[in-house]
Protein backbone atom coordinates (compact mmCIF):
# COMPACT_ATOMS: atom_id res chain seq x y z
CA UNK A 1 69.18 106.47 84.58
CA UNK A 2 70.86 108.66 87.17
CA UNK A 3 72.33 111.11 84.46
CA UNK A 4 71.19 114.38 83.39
CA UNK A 5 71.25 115.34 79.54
CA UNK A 6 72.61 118.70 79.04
CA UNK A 7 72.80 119.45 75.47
CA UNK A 8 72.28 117.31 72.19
CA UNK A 9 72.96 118.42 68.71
CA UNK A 10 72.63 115.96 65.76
CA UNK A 11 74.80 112.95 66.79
CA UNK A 12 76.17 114.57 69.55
CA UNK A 13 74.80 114.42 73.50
CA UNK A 14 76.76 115.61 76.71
CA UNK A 15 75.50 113.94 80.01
CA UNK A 16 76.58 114.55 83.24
CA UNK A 17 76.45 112.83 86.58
CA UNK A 18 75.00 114.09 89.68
CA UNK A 19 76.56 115.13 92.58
CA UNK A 20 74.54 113.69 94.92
CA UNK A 21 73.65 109.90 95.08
CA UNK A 22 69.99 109.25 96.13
CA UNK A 23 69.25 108.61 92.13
CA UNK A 24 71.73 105.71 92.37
CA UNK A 25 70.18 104.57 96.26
CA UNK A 26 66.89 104.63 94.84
CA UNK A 27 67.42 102.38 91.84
CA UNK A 28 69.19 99.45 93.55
CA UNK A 29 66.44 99.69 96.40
CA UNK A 30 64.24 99.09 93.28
CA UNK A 31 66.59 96.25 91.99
CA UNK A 32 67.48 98.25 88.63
CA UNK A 33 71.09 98.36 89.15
CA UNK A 34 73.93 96.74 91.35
CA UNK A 35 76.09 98.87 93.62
CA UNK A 36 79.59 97.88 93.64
CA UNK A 37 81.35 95.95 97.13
CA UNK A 38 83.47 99.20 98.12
CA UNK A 39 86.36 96.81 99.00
CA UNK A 40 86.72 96.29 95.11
CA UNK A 41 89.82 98.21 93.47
CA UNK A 42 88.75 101.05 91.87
CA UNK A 43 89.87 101.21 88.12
CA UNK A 44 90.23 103.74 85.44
CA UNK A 45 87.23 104.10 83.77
CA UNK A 46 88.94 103.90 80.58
CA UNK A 47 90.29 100.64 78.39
CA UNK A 48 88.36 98.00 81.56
CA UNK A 49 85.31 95.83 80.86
CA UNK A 50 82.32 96.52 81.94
CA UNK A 51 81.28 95.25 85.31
CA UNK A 52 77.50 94.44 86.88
CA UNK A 53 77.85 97.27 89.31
CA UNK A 54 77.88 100.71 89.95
CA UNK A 55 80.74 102.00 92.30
CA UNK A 56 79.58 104.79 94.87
CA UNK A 57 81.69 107.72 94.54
CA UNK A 58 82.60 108.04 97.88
CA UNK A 59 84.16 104.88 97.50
CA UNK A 60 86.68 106.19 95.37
CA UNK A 61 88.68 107.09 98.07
CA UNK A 62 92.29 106.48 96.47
CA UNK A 63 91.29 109.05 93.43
CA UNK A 64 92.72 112.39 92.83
CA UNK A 65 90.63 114.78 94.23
CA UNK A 66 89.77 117.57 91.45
CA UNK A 67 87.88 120.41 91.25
CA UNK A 68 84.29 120.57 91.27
CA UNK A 69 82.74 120.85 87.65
CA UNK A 70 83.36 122.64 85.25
CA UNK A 71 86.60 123.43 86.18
CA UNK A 72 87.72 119.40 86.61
CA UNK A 73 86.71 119.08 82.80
CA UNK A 74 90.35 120.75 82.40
CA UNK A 75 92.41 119.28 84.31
CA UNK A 76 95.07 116.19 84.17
CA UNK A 77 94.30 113.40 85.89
CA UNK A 78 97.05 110.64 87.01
CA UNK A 79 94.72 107.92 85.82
CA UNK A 80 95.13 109.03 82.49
CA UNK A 81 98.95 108.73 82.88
CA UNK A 82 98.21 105.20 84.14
CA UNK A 83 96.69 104.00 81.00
CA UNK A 84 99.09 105.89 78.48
CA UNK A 85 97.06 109.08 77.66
CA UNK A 86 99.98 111.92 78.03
CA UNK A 87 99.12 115.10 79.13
CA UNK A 88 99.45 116.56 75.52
CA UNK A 89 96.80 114.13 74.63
CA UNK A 90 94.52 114.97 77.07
CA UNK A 91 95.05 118.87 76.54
CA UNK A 92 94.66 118.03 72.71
CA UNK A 93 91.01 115.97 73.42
CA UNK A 94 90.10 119.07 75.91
CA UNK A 95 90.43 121.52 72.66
CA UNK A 96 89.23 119.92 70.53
CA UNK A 97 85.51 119.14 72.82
CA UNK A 98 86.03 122.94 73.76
CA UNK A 99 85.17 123.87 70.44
CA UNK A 100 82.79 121.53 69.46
CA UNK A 101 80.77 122.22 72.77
CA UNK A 102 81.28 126.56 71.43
CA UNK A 103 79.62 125.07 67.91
CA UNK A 104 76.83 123.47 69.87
CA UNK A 105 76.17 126.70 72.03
CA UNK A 106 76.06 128.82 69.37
């Protein structure tokens, strides 16, 4: 897996994704995984079945570009507004994993 664990308590685990993308080159040179055609639409990665592939990022050229992480982890994204997740919802959801994430460090 191309992910990186970053902190587990109990039931809970945080993962994150690396920037860059030899992981992700390396395992479909290997035949582990399938990289997505880039001419395919990009979706939300919310509330869509699961596909056979994994899309480069760079091929996510239509997306909103946000900050680099952490700072992205706050803010509104349009695809949220796309699939019916207000902005009060996703500030809400942001809270509430803010303090669960201050439990976990503590």
């Amino acid at each position: 897996m191309c992910w990186k664990l970053i902190a587990r308590e109990v039931q809970t685990a945080i993962w994150v994704k690396p920037e860059n993308e030899s992981c992700l080159a390396r395992n479909a040179e290997m035949k582990q995984i399938n990289i997505c055609d880039t001419v395919v639409d990009m979706k939300p990665s919310w509330k869509t079945p699961l596909r056979n592939c994994i899309p480069r990022r760079s091929a996510q050229t239509n997306s909103q570009k946000l900050p680099p992480r952490p700072e992205h982890l706050s803010v509104y994204s349009e695809r949220l507004r796309k699939i019916g997740i207000t902005e009060e919802e996703f500030s809400s959801d942001a809270i509430f994993w803010q303090i669960k994430l201050a439990i976990i460090g503590s």
